[in-house]
C-alpha atoms as a PDB file:
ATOM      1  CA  UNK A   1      21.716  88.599 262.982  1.00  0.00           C
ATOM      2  CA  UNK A   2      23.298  87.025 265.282  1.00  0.00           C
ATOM      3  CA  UNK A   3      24.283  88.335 269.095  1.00  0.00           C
ATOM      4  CA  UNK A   4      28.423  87.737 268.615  1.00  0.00           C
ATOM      5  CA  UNK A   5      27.808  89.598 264.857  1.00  0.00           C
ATOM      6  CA  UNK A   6      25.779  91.989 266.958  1.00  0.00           C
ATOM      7  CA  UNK A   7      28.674  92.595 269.693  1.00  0.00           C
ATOM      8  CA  UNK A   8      31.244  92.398 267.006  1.00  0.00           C
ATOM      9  CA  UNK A   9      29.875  95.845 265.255  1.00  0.00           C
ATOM     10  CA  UNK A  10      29.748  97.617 268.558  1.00  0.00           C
ATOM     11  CA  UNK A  11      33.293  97.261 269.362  1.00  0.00           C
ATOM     12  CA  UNK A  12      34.698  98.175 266.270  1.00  0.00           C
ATOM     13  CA  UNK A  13      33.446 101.494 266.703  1.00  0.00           C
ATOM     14  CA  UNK A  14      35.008 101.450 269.821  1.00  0.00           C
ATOM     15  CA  UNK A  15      38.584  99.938 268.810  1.00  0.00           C
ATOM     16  CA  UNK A  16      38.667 102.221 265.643  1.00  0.00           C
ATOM     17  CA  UNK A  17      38.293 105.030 268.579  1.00  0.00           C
ATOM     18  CA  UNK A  18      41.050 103.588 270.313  1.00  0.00           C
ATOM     19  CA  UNK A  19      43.505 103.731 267.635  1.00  0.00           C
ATOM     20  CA  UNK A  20      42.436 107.527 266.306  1.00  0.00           C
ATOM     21  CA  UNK A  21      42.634 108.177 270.200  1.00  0.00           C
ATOM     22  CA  UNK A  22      46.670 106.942 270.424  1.00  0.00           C
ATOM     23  CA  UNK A  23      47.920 108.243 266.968  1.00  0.00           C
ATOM     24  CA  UNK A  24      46.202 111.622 268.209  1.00  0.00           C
ATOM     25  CA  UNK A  25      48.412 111.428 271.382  1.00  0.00           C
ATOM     26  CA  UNK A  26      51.456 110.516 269.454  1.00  0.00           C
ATOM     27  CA  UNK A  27      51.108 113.263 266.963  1.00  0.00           C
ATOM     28  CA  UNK A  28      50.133 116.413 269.999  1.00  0.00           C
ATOM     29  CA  UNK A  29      53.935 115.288 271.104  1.00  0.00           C
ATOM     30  CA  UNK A  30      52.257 113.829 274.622  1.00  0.00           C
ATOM     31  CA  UNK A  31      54.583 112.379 276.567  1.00  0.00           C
ATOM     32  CA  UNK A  32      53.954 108.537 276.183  1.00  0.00           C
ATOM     33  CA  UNK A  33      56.219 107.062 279.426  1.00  0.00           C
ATOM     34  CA  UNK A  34      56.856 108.849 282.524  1.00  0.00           C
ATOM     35  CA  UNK A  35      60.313 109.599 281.776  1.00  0.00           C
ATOM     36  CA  UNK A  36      62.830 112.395 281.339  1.00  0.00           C
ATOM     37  CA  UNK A  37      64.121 112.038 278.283  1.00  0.00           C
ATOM     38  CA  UNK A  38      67.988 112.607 279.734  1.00  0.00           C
ATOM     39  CA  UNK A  39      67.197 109.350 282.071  1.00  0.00           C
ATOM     40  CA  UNK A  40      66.391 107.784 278.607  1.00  0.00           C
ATOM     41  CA  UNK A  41      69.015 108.723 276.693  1.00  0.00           C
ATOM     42  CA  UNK A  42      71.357 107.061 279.476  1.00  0.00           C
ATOM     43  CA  UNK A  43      69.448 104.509 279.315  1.00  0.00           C
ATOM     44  CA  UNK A  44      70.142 103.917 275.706  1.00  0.00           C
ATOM     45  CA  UNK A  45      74.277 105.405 275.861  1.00  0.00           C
ATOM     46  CA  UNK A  46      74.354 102.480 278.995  1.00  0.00           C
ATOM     47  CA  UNK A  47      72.652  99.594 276.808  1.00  0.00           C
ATOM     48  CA  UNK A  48      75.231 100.641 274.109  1.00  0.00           C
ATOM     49  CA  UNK A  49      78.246 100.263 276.575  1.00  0.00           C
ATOM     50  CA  UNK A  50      77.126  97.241 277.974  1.00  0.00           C
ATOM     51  CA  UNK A  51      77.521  95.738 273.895  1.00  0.00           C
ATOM     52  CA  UNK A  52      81.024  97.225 274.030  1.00  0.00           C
ATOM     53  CA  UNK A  53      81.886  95.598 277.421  1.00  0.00           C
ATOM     54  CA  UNK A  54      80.815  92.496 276.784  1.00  0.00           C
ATOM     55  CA  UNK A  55      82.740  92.191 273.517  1.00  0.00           C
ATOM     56  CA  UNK A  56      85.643  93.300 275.665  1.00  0.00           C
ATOM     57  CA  UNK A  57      84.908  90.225 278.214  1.00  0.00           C
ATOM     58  CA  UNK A  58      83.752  88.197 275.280  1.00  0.00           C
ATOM     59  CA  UNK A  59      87.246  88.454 273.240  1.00  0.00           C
ATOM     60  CA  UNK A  60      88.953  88.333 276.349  1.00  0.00           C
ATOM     61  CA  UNK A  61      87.936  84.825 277.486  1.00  0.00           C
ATOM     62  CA  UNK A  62      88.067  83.518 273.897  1.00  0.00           C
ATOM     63  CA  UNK A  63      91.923  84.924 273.711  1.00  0.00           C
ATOM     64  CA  UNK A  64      92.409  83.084 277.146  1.00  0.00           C
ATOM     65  CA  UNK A  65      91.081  79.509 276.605  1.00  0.00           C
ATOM     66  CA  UNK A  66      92.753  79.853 272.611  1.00  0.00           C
ATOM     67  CA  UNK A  67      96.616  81.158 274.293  1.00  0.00           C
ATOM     68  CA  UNK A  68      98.764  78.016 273.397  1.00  0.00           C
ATOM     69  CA  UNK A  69     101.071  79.752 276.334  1.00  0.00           C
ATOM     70  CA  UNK A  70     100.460  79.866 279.992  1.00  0.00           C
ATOM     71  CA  UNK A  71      98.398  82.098 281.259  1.00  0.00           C
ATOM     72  CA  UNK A  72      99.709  84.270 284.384  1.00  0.00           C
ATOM     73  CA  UNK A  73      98.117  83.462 287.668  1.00  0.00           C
ATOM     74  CA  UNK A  74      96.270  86.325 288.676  1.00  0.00           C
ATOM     75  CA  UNK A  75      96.589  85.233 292.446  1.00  0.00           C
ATOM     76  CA  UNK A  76     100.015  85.939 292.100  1.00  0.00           C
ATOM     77  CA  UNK A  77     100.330  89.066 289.805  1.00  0.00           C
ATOM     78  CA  UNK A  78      98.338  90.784 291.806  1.00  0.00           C
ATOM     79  CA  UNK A  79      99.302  89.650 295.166  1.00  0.00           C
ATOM     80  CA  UNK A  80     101.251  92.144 297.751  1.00  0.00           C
ATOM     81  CA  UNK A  81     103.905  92.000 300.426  1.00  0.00           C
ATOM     82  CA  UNK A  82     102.641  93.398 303.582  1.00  0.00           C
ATOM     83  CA  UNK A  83     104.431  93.178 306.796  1.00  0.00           C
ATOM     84  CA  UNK A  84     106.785  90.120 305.423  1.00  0.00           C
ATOM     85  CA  UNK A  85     103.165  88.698 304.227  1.00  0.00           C
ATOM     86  CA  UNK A  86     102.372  87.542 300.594  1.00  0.00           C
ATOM     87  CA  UNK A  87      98.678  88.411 300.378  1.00  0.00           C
ATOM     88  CA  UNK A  88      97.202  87.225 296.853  1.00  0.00           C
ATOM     89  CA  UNK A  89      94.318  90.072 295.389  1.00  0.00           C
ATOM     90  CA  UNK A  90      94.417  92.213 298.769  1.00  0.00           C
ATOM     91  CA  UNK A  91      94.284  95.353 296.758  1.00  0.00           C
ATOM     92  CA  UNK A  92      91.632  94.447 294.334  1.00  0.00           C
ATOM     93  CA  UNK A  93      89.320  92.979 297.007  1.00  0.00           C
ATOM     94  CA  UNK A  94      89.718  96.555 298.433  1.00  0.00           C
ATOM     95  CA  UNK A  95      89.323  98.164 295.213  1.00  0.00           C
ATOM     96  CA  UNK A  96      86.106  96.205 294.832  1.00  0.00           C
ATOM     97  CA  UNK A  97      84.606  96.609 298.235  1.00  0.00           C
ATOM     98  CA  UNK A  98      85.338 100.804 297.594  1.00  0.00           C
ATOM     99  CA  UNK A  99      83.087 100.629 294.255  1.00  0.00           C
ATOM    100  CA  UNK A 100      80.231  98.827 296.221  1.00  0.00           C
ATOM    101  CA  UNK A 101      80.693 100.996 299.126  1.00  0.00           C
ATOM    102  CA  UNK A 102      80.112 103.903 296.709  1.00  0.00           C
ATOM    103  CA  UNK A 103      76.949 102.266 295.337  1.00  0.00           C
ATOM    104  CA  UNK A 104      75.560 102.576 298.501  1.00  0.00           C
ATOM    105  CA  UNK A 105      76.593 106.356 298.839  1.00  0.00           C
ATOM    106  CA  UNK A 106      75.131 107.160 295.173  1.00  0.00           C
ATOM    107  CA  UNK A 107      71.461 105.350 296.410  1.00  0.00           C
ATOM    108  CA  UNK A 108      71.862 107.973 299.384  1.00  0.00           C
ATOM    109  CA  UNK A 109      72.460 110.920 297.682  1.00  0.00           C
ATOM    110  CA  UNK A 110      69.720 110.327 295.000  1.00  0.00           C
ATOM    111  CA  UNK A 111      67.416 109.319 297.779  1.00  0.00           C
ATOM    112  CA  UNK A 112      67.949 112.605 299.475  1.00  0.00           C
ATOM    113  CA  UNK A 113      67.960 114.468 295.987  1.00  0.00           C
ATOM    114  CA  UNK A 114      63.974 113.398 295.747  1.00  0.00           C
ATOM    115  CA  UNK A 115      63.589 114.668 299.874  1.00  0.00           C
ATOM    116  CA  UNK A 116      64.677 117.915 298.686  1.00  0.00           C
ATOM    117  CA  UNK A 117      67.614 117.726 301.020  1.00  0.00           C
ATOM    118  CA  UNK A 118      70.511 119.500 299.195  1.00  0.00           C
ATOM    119  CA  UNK A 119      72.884 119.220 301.771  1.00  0.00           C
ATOM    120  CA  UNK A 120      73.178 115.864 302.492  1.00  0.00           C
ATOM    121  CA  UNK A 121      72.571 115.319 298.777  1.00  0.00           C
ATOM    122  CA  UNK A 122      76.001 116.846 297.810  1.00  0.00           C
ATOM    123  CA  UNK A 123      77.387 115.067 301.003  1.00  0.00           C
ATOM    124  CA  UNK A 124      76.849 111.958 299.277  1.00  0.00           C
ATOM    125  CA  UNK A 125      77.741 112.851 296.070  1.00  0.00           C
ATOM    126  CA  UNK A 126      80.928 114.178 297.347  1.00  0.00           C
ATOM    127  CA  UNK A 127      81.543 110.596 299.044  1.00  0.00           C
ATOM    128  CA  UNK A 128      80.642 108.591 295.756  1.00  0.00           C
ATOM    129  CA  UNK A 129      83.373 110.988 293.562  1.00  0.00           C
ATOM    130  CA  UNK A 130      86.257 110.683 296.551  1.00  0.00           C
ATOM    131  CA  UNK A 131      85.374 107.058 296.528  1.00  0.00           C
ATOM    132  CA  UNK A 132      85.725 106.649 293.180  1.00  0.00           C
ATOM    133  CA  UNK A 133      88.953 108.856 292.800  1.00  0.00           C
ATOM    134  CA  UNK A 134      90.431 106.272 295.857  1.00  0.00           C
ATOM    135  CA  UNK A 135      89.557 103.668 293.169  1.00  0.00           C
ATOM    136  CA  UNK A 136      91.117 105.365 290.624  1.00  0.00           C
ATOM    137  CA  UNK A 137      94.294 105.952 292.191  1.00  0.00           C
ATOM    138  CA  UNK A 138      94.491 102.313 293.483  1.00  0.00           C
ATOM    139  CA  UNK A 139      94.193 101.324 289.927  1.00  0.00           C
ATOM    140  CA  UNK A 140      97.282 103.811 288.719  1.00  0.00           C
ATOM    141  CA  UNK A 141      99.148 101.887 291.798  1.00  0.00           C
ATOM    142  CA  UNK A 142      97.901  98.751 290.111  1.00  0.00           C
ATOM    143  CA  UNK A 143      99.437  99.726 286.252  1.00  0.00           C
ATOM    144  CA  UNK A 144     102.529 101.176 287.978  1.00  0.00           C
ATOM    145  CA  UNK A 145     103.530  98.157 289.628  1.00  0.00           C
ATOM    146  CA  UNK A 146     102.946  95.561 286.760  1.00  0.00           C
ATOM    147  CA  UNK A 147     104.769  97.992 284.216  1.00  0.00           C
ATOM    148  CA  UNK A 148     107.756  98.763 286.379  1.00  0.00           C
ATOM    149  CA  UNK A 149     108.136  96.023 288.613  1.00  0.00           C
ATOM    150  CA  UNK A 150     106.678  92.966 286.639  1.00  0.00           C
ATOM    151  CA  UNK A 151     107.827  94.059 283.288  1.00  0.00           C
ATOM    152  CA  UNK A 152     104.022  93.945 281.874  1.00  0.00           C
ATOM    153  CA  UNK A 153     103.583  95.875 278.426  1.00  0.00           C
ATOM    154  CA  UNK A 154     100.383  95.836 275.677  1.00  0.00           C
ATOM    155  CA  UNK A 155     102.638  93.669 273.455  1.00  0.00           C
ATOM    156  CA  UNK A 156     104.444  91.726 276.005  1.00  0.00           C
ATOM    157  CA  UNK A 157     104.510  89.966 279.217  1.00  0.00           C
ATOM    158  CA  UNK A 158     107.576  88.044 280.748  1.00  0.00           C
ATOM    159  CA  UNK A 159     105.084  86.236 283.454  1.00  0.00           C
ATOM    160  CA  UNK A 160     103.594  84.195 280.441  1.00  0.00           C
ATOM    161  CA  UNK A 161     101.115  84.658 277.621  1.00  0.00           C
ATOM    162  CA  UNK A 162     101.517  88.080 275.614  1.00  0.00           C
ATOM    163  CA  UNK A 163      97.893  88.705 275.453  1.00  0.00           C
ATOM    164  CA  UNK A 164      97.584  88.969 279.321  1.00  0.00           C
ATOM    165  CA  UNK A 165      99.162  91.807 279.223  1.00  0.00           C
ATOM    166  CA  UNK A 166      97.240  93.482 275.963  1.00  0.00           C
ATOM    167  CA  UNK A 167      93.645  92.674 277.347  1.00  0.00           C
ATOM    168  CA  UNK A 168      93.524  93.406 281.049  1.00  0.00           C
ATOM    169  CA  UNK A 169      95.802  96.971 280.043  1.00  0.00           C
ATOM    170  CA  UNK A 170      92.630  97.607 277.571  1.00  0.00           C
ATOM    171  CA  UNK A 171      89.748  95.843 279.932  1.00  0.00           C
ATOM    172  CA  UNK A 172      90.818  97.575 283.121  1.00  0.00           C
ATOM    173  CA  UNK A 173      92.137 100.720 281.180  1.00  0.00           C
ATOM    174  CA  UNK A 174      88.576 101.381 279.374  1.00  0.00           C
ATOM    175  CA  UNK A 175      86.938 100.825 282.740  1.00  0.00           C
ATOM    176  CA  UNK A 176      89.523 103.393 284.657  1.00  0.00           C
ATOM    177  CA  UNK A 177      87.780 105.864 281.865  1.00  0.00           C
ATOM    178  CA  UNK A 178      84.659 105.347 282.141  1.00  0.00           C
ATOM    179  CA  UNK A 179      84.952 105.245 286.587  1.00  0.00           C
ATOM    180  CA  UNK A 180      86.957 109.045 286.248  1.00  0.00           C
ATOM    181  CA  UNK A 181      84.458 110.445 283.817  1.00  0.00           C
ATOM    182  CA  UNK A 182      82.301 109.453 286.618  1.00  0.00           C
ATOM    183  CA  UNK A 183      84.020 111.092 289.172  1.00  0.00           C
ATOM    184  CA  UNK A 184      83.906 114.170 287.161  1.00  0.00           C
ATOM    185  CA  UNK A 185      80.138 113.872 286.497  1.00  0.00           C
ATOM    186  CA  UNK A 186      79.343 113.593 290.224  1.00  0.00           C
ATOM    187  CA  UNK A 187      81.489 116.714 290.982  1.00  0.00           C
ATOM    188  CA  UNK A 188      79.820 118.979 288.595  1.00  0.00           C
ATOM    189  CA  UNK A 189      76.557 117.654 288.953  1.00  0.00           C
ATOM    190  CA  UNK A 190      76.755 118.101 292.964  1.00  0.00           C
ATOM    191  CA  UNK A 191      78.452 121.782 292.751  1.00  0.00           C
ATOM    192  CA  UNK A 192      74.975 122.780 290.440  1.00  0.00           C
ATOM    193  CA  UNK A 193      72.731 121.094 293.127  1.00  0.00           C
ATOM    194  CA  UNK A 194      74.973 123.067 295.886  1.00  0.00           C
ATOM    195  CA  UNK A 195      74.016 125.955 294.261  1.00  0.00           C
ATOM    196  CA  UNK A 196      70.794 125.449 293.875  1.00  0.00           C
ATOM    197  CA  UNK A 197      70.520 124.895 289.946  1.00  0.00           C
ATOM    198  CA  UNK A 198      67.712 122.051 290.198  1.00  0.00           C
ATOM    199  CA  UNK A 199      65.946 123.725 292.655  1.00  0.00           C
ATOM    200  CA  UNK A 200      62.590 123.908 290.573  1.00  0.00           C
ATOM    201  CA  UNK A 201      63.515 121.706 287.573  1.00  0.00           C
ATOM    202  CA  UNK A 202      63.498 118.446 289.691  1.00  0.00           C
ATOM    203  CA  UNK A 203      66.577 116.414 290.895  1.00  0.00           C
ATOM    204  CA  UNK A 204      66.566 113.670 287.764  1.00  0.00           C
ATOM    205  CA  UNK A 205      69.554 114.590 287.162  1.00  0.00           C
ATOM    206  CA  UNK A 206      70.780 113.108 290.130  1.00  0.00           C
ATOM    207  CA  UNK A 207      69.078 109.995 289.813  1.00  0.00           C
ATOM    208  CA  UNK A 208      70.611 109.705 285.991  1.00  0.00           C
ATOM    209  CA  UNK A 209      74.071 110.224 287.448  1.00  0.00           C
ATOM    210  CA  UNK A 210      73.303 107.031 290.146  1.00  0.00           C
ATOM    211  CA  UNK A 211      72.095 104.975 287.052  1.00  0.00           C
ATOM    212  CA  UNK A 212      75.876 105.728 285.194  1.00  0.00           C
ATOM    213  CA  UNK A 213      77.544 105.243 288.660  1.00  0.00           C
ATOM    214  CA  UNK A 214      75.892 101.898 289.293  1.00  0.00           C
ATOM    215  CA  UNK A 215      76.774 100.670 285.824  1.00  0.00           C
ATOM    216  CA  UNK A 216      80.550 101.604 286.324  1.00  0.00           C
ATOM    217  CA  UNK A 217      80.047  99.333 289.816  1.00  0.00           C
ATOM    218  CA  UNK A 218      78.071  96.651 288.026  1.00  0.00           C
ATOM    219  CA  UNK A 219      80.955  96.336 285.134  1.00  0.00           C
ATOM    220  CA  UNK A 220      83.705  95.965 287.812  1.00  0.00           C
ATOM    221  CA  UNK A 221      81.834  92.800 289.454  1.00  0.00           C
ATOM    222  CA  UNK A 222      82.006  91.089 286.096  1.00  0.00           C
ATOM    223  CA  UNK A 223      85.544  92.311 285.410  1.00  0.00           C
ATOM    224  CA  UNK A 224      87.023  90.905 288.484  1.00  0.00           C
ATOM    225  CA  UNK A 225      84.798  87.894 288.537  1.00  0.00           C
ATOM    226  CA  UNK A 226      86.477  87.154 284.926  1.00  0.00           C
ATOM    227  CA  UNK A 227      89.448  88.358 284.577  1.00  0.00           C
ATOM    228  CA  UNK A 228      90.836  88.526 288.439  1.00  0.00           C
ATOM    229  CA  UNK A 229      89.190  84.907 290.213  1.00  0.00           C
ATOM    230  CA  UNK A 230      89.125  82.975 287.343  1.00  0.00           C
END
């Protein structure tokens, strides 16, 4: 016999206790990756909104580079009047900078969750949600002015091509949704850490609200990139 026919028999004792080893684990329910399973399941509901998004984004460009009418410029539909000055996108470059402002207030408050710190947790928490409900109302602002003032409907659109008006009222709109269900995540979710709810279960929870918060931010940067510059 040779030695490689020799080697091969000892490890396939080995690798045959290798595999009885893992399907053991699997089957005693041991807990595979070090991870909650509610950090998972966002995980999973965020991979499944990202599909929906990007179909969103997806039909929206296709519906823009098929229009055979002109498309609005978005430099000017969006553009305000301040002090006698036409400034194109001022509110949506503020609407922006408030979602990535409240990125960085989410990474606080989870950072302080894992400290311990319950104060300053909620602080931040409190800062992401009244951040988020500035962004919110800025949006309403937004809608108000292109229905009433512009003349902007879901079917319609005297600036130019009707399906300007039918995809940024569903983009934006579906996003607004998603950004206030936020804002009431991060207020119920701080109130239970106020009061002391996760005080020996752990702070995940925290850590899966940042992950939905950051995906609501991350969404926005493609939405304006696409639908607002271009």
């Amino acid at each position: 016999m040779s030695i490689d026919d020799k080697q091969e028999k000892a490890e396939a004792p080995i690798a045959s206790d290798n595999w009885q080893g893992a399907v053991s684990d699997w089957g005693a329910d041991k807990q595979v990756f070090n991870m909650p399973w509610g950090k998972l399941m966002m995980w999973l509901f965020l991979l499944s909104d990202t599909f929906v998004f990007s179909v969103f984004l997806v039909g929206y460009m296709n519906v823009r580079m098929s229009s055979m009418d002109s498309w609005p410029l978005t430099s000017e539909v969006f553009a305000l009047t301040i002090a006698g000055h036409h400034i194109p996108l001022v509110l949506i470059a503020i609407m922006t900078f408030i979602l990535i402002t409240s990125s960085g207030t989410m990474a606080m408050a989870v950072n302080y969750a894992y400290r311990g710190d319950r104060r300053k947790t909620v602080m931040f928490m409190a800062a992401t949600a009244l951040l988020g409900a500035s962004f919110v109302g800025m949006q309403a602002f937004e809608w108000s002015k292109l229905i009433i003032e512009e003349g902007v409907r879901p079917w319609g659109n005297p600036l130019g091509s009707a399906q300007f008006g039918a995809t940024f009222f569903m983009i934006t709109g579906f996003h607004g949704m998603h950004v206030t269900a936020g804002v009431i995540f991060l207020l119920v979710i701080a109130r239970r850490v106020a009061n002391g709810h996760y005080e020996g279960k752990g702070y995940h929870i925290v850590e899966i609200t940042g992950l939905y918060w950051h995906f609501v931010d991350l969404v926005w940067v493609f939405i304006f990139a696409l639908f607002y510059l271009w």
